[in-house]
Protein backbone atom coordinates (compact mmCIF):
# COMPACT_ATOMS: atom_id res chain seq x y z
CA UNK A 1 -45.77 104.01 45.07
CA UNK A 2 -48.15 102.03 46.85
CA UNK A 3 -46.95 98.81 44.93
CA UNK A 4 -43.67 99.14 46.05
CA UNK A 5 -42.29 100.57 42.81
CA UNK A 6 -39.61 103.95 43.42
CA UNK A 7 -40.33 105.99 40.54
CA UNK A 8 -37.61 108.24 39.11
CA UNK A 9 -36.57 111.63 40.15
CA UNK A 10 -38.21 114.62 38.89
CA UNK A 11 -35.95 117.24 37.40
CA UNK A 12 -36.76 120.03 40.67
CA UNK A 13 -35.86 117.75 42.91
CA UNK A 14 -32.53 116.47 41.76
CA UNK A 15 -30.87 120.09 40.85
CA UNK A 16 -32.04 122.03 43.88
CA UNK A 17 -30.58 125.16 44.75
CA UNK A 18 -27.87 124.77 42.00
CA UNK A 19 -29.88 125.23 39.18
CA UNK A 20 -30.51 128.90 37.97
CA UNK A 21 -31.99 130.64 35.56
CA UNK A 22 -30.32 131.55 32.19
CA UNK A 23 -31.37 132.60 28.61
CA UNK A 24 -30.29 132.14 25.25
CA UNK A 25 -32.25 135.21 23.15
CA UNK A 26 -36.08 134.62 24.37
CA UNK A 27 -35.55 131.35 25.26
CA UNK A 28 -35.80 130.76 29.33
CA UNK A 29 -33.58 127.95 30.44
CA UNK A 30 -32.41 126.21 33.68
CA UNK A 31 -28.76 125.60 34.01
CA UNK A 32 -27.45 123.30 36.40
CA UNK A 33 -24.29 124.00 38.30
CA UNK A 34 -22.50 120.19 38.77
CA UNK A 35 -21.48 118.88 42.87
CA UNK A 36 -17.82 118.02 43.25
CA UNK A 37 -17.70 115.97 45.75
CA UNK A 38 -13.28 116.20 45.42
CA UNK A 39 -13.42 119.87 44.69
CA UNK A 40 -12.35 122.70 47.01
CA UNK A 41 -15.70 122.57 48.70
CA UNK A 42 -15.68 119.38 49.59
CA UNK A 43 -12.39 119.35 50.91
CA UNK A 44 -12.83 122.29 53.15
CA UNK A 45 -15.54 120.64 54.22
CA UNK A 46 -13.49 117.55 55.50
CA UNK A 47 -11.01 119.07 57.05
CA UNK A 48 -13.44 120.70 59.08
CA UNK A 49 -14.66 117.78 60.05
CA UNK A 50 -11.12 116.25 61.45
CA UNK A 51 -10.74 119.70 63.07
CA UNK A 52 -13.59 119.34 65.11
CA UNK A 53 -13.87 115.70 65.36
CA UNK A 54 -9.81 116.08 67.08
CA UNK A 55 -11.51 118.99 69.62
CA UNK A 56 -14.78 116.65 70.45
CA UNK A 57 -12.62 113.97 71.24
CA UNK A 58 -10.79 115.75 73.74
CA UNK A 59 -13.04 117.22 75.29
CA UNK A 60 -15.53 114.39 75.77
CA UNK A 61 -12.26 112.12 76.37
CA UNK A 62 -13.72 111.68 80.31
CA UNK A 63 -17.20 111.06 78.86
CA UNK A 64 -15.93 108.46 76.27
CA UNK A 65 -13.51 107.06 79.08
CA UNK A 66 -16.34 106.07 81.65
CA UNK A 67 -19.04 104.61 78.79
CA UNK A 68 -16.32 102.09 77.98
CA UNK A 69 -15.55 101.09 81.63
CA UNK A 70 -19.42 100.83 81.36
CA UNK A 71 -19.89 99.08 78.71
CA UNK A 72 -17.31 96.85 79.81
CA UNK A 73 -19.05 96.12 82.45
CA UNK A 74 -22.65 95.60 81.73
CA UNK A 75 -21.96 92.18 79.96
CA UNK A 76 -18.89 90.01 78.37
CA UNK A 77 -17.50 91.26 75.73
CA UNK A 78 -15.45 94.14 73.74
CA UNK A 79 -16.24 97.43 74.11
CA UNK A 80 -15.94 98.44 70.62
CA UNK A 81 -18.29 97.16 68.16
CA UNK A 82 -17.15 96.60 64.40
CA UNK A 83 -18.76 96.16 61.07
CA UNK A 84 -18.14 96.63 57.68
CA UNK A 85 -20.00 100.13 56.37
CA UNK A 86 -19.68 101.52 52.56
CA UNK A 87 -18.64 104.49 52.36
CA UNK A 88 -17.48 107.38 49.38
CA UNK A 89 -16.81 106.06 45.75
CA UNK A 90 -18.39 102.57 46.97
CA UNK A 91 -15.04 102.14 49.79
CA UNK A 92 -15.60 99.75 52.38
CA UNK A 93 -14.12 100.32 55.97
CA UNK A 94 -14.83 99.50 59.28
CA UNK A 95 -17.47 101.43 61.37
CA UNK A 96 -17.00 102.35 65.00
CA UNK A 97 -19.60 102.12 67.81
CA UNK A 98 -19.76 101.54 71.44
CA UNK A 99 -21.13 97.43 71.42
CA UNK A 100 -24.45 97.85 73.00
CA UNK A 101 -25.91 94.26 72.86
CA UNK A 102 -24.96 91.12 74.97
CA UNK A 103 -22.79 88.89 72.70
CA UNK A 104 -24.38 85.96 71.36
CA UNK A 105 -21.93 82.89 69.88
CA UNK A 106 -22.59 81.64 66.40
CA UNK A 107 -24.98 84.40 65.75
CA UNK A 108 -24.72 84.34 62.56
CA UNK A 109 -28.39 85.13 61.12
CA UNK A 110 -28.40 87.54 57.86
CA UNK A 111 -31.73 89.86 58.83
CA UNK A 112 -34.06 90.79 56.07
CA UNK A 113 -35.63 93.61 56.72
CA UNK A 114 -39.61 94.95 55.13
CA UNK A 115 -39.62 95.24 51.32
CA UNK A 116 -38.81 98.73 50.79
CA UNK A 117 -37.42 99.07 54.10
CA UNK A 118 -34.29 99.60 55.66
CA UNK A 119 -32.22 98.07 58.79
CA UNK A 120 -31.16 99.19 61.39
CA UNK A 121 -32.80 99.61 65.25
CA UNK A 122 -33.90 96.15 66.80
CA UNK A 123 -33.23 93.08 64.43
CA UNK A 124 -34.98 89.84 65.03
CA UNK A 125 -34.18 88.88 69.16
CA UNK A 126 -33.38 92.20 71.33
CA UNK A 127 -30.12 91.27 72.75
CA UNK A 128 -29.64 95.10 73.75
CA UNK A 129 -28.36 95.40 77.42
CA UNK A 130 -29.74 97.75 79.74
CA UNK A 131 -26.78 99.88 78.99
CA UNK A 132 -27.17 99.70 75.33
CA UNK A 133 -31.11 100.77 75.64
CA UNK A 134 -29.95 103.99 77.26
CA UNK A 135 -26.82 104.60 74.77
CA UNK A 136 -28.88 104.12 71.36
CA UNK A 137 -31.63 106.26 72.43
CA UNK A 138 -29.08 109.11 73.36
CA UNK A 139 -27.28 108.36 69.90
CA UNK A 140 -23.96 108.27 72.96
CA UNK A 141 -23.02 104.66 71.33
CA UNK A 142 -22.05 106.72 68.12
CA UNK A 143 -19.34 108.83 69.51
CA UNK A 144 -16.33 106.51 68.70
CA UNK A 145 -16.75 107.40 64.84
CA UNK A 146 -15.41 110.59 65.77
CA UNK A 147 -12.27 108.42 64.99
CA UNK A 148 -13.47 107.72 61.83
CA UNK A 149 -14.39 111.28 60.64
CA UNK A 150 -10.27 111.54 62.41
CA UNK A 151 -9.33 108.59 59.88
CA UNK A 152 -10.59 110.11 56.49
CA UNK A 153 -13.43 107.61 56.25
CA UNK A 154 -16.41 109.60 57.87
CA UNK A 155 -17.97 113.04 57.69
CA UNK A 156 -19.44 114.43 60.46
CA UNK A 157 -22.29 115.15 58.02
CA UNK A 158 -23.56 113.01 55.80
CA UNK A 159 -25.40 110.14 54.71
CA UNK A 160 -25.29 106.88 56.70
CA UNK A 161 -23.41 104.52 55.67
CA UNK A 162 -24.81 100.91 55.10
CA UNK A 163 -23.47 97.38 54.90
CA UNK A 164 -22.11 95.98 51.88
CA UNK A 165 -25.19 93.57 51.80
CA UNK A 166 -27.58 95.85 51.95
CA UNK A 167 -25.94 98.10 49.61
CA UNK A 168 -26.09 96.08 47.01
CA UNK A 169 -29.64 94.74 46.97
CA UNK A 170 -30.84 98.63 47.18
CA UNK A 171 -28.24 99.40 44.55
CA UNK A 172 -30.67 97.31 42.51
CA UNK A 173 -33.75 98.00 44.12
CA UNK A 174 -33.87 101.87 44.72
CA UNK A 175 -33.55 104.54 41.82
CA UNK A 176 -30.22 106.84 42.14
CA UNK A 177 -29.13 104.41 45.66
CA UNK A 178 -25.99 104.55 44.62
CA UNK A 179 -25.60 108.27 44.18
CA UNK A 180 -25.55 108.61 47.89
CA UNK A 181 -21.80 107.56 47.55
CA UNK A 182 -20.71 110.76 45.83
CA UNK A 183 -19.42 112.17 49.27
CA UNK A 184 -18.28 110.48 52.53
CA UNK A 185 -20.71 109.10 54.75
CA UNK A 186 -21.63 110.96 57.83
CA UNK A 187 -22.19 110.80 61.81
CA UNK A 188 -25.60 112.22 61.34
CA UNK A 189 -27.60 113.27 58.27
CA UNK A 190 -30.27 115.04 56.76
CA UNK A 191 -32.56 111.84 56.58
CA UNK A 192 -31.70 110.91 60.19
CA UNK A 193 -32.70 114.41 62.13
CA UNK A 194 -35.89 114.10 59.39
CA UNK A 195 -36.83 110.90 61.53
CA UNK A 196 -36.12 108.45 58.98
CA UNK A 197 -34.13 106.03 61.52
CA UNK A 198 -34.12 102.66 62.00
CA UNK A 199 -36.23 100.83 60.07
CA UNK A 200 -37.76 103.16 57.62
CA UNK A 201 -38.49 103.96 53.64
CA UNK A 202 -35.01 103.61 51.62
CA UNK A 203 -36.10 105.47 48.98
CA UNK A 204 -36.83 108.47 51.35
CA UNK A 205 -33.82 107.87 52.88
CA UNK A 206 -32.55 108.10 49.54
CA UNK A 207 -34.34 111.36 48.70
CA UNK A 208 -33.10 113.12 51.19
CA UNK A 209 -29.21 111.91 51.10
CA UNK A 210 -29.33 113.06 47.48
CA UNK A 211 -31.13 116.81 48.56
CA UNK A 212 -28.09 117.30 51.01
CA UNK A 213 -25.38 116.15 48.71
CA UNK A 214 -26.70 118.43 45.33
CA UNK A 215 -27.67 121.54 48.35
């Protein structure tokens, strides 16, 4: 609300489509059919995902092949950025992306992001390089967690995964946060092509992570 508070969820929007209608004599009920997130479903699902994430990565081998010479060089540095994500049943592991900013020694600043807010996009200086501009904007600096998805620790759907910091002040902060860690984090989700990147409401975030997962 406008004071910052996240209310609860209301019972239509945490059963979704798996909730129908029953009776017991005259009595109308709703019954609500339970997510597995380690039932068959789920791991169709998954190996779906390594399926496809094995054929993207051949295919876009060339593409992937002349970002990194890019990357390379547009500044000093590795090509591959790391950093810790959480991911399914509260997991950490280590998140792949093309590095897109110039690196910066001793930068070790924790951001804080807006009250209510999430991280993510531009935090405190811009230290993208020109490079990096172009590669976030195209969502191309995502592609190596294609070898995540490959790994077990991604989905190619899903919601996205956030640092361990984070996670646990919104674990505290944000009503059913932590439910977003039913199922494996994803590539993409339904909060991110709804336009909640970057710096945006957590609790929407939220709201829609936990819409995909019970849908």
């Amino acid at each position: 609300d406008g004071a910052g508070r996240v209310r609860g969820a209301r019972l239509y929007e945490t059963t979704g489509w798996p909730m129908r209608p029953r009776s017991v004599g005259a009595l109308p009920l709703g019954e609500v059919r339970a997510v597995h997130p380690h039932g068959l479903a789920f791991a169709i699902k998954h190996a779906a995902d390594r399926i496809v994430a094995a054929a993207l990565l051949t295919v876009l081998a060339p593409v992937l092949i002349v970002i990194a010479l890019l990357v390379a060089a547009s500044s000093p540095g590795p090509i591959w950025y790391r950093q810790r994500r959480v991911g399914r049943d509260g997991h950490e592991f280590t998140m792949l992306k093309f590095r897109t900013m110039c690196v910066v020694a001793g930068n070790d600043a924790v951001f804080r992001p807006a009250p209510g807010s999430a991280p993510g996009g531009v935090e405190e200086t811009d230290r993208r390089t020109r490079l990096g501009i172009w590669l976030r904007r195209s969502s191309l600096d995502e592609l190596p967690q294609m070898i995540n998805v490959l790994r077990g620790e991604m989905s190619l759907v899903g919601p996205r995964p956030e640092r361990p910091e984070y996670v646990h002040i919104f674990g505290g902060e944000v009503s059913r946060y932590g439910s977003r860690h039913r199922v494996k984090a994803g590539i993409t989700g339904l909060a991110q092509v709804s336009g909640l990147r970057g710096q945006t409401s957590v609790s929407e975030r939220v709201h829609y992570d936990n819409a995909y997962i019970q849908n």
